[in-house]
N, C-alpha and C. Protein backbone atom coordinates (compact mmCIF):
# COMPACT_ATOMS: atom_id res chain seq x y z
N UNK A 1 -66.81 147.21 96.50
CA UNK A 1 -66.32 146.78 97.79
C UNK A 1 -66.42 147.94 98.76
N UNK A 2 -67.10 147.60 100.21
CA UNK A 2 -67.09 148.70 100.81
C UNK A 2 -65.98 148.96 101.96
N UNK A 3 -65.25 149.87 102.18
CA UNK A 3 -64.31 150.18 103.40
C UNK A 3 -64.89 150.05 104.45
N UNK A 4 -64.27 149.13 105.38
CA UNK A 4 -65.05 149.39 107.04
C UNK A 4 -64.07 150.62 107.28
N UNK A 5 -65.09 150.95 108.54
CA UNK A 5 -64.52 152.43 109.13
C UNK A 5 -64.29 152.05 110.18
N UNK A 6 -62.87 151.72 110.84
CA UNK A 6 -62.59 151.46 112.18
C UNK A 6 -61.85 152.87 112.10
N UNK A 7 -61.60 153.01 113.73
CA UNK A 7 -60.82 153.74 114.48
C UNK A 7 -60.74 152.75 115.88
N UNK A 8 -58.72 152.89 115.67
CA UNK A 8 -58.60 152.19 117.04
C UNK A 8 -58.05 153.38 118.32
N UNK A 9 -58.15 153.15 119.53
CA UNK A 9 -57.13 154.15 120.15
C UNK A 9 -56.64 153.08 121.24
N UNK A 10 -55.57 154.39 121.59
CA UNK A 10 -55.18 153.59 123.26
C UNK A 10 -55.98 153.26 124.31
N UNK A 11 -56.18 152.50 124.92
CA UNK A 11 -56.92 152.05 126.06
C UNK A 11 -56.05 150.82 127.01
N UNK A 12 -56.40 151.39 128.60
CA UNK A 12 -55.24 150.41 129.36
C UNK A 12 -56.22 149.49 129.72
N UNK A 13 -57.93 149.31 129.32
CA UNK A 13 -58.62 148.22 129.12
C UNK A 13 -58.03 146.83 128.80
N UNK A 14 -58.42 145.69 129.76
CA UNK A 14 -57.84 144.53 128.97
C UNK A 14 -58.55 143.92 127.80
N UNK A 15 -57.47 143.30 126.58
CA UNK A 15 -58.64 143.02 125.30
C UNK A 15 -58.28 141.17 125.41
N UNK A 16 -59.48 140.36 124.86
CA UNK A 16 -59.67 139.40 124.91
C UNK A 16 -59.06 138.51 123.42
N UNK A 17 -59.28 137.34 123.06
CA UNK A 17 -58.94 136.77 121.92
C UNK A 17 -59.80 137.21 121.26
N UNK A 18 -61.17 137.54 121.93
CA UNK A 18 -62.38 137.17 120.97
C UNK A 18 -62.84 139.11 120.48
N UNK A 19 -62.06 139.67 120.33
CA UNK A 19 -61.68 140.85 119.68
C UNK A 19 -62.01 140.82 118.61
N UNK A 20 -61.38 140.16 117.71
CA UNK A 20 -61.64 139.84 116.15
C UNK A 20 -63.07 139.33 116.01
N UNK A 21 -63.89 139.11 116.62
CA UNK A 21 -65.40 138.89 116.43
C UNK A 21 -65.82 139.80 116.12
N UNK A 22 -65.44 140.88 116.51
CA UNK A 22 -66.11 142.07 116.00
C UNK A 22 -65.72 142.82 114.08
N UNK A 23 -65.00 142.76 114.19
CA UNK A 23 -64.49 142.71 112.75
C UNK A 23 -65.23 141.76 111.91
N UNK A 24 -65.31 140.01 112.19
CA UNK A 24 -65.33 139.50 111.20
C UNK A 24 -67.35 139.66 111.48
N UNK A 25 -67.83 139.88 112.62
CA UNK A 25 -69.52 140.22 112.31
C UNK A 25 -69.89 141.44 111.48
N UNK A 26 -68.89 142.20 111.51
CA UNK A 26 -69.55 143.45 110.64
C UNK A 26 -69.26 143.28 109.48
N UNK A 27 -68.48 142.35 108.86
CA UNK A 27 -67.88 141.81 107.46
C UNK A 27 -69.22 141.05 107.08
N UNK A 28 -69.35 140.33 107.45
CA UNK A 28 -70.41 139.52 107.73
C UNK A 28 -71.87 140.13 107.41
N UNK A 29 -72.17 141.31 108.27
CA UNK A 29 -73.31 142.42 107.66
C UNK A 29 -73.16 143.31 106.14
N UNK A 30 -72.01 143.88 106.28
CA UNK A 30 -71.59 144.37 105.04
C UNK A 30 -71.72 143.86 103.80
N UNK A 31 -71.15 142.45 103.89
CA UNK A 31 -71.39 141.68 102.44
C UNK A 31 -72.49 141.08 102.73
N UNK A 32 -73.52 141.22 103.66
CA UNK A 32 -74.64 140.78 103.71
C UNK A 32 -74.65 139.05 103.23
N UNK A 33 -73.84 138.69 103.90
CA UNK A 33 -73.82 136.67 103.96
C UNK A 33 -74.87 136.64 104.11
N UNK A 34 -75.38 136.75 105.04
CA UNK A 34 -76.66 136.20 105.55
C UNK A 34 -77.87 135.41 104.33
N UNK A 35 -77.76 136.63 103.79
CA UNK A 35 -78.84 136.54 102.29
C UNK A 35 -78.04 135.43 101.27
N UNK A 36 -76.91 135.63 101.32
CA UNK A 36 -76.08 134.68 100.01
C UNK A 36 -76.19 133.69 100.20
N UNK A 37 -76.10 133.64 101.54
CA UNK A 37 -76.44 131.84 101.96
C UNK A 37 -78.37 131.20 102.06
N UNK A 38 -78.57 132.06 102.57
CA UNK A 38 -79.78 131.19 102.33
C UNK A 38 -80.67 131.61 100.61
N UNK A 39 -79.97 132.07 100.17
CA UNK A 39 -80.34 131.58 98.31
C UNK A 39 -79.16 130.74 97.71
N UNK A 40 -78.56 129.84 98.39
CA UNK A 40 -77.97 128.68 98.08
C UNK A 40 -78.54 127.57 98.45
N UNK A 41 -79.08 126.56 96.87
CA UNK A 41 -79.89 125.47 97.43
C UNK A 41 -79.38 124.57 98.48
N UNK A 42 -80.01 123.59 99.48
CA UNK A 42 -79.40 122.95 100.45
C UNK A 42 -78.49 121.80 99.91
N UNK A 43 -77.94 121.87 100.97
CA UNK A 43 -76.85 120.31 100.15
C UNK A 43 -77.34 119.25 100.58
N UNK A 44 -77.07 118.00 100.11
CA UNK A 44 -77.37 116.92 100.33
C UNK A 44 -76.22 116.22 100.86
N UNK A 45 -76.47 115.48 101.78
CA UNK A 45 -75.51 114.71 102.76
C UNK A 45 -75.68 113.56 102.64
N UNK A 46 -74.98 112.68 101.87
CA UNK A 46 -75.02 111.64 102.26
C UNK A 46 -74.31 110.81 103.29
N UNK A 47 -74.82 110.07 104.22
CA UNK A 47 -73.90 109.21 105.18
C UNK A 47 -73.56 107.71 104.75
């Protein structure tokens, strides 16, 4: 498992909801999803 390396500081910048996007995209690179998912065969849908 790898440690992300954040550092936060003070800033009188305003922060948005969408803050946590950034966290969960680099999670996202790290465990390298990208690849896990597309070597999972497709699903089938039935309607």
């Amino acid at each position: 498992m790898k440690i992300l390396n954040y550092k936060l500081s003070s800033t009188n910048e305003l922060l948005t909801s969408r803050i946590g996007l950034i966290t969960l995209a680099h999670t996202i690179q790290v465990l390298d999803l990208s690849k896990t998912i597309d070597q999972q065969p497709p699903l089938k849908i039935f309607l």
